[in-house]
Protein backbone atom coordinates (compact mmCIF):
# COMPACT_ATOMS: atom_id res chain seq x y z
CA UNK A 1 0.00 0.00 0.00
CA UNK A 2 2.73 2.32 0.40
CA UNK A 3 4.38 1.71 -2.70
CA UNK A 4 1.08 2.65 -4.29
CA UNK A 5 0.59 5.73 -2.08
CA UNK A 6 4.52 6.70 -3.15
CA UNK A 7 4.16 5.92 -6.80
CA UNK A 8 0.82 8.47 -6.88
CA UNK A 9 2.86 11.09 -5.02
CA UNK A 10 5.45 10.95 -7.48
CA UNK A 11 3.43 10.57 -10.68
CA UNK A 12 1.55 13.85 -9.91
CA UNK A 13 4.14 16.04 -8.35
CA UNK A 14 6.29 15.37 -11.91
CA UNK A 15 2.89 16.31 -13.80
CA UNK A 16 2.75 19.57 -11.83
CA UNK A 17 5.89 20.24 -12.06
CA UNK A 18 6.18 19.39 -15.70
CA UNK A 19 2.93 21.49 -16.46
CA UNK A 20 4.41 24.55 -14.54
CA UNK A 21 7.47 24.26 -16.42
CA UNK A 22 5.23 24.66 -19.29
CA UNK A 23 3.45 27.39 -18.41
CA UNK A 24 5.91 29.43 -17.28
CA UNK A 25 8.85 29.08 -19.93
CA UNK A 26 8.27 31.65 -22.55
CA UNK A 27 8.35 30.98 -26.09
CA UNK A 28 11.96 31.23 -26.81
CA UNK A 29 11.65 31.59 -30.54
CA UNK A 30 8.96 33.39 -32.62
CA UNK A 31 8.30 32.19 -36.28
CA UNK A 32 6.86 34.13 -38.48
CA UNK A 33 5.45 31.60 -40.38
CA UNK A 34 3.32 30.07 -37.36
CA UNK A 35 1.64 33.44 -38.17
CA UNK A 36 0.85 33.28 -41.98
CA UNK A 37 -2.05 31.19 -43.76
CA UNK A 38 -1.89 27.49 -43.94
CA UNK A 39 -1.20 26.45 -48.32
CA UNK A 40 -4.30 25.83 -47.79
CA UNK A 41 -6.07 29.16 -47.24
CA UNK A 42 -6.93 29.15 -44.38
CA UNK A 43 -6.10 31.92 -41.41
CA UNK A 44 -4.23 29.96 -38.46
CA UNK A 45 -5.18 33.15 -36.56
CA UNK A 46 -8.85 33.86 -37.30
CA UNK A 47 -11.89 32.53 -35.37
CA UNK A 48 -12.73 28.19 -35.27
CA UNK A 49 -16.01 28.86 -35.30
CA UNK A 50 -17.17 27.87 -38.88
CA UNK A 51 -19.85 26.25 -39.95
CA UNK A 52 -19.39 22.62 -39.73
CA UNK A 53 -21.72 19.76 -41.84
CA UNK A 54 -24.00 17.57 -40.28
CA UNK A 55 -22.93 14.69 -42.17
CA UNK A 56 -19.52 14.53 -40.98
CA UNK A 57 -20.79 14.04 -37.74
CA UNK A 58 -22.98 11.64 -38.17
CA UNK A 59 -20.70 9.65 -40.15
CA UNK A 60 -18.47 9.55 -37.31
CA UNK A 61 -20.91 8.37 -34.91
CA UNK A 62 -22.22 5.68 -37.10
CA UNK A 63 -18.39 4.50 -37.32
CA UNK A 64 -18.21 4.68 -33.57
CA UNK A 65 -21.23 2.62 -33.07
CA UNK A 66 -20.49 0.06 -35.44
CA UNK A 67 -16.86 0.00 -34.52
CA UNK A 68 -17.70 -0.41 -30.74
CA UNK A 69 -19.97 -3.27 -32.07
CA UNK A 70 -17.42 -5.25 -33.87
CA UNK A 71 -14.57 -4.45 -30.83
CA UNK A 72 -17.61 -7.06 -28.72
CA UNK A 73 -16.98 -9.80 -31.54
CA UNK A 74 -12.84 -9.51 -30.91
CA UNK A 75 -12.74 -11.92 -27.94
CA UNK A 76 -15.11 -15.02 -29.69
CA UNK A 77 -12.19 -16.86 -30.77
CA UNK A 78 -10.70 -17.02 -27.05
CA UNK A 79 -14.49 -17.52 -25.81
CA UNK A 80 -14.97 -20.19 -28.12
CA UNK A 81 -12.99 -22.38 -25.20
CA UNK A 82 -15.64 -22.31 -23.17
CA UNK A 83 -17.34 -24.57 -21.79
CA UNK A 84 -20.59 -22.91 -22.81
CA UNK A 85 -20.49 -23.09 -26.36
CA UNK A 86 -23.90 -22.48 -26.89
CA UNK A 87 -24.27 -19.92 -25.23
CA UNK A 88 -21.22 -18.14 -26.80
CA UNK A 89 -22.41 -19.03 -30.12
CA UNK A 90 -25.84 -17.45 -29.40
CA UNK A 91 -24.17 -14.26 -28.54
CA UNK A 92 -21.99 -13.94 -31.96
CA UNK A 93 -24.93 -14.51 -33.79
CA UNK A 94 -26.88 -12.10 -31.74
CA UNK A 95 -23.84 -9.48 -32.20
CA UNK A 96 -23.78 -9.96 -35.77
CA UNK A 97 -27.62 -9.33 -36.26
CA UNK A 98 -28.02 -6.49 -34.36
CA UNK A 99 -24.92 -5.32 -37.00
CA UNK A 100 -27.04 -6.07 -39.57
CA UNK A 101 -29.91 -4.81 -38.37
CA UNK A 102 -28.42 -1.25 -37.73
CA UNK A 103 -26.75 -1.41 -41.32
CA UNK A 104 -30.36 -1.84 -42.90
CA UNK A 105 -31.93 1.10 -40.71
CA UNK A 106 -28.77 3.18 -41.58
CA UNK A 107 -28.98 1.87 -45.33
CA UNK A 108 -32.94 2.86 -44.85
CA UNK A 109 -32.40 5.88 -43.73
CA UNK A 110 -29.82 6.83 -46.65
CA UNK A 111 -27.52 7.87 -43.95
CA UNK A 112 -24.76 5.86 -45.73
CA UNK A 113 -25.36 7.69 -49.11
CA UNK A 114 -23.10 11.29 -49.10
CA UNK A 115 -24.95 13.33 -51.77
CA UNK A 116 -28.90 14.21 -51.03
């Protein structure tokens, strides 16, 4: 326990004292070109707040969901060893339909197709 309690102490006070080093160094060097637009156009220095699509975001969670999904499937070949097969067998199939299921609402819903 007091290896634990010794190990926090000394994991944090390095982060503080990391983070204040941080803070308070100044920037040594000043570029010029940190200042200047991106090749791309755009103004490093100007506002983030631009309007942003819908799509992209809902892209991303659909990824997420289905992603998360198919991380549940990763540990069937290790669960396979169980004594339980049916029961293990039942839940890949179950996994794998409600992944089909949510690709035929998403396909339904034409939230997989990018132009309107």
């Amino acid at each position: 326990m007091i290896n634990l309690m010794i190990t926090l102490l000394i994991n944090s006070s390095l982060a503080m004292v990391i983070v204040m080093i941080a803070f308070w160094l100044p920037q040594l060097q000043l570029y010029l070109e940190k200042s200047n637009p991106y090749e791309c156009g755009f103004d490093p220095m100007a506002s983030a707040r631009l309007p942003f699509s819908m799509k992209f975001f809902l892209v991303a969670i659909t990824f997420l969901l289905f992603d998360l999904e198919i991380a549940l499937l990763l540990p069937l070949p290790w669960a396979i060893q169980l004594t339980s097969l049916n029961y293990t067998i039942t839940f890949a199939f179950s996994l794998i339909f409600l992944l089909t299921l949510g690709l035929a609402y998403e396909w339904s819903q034409k939230g997989l197709e990018w132009t309107e």
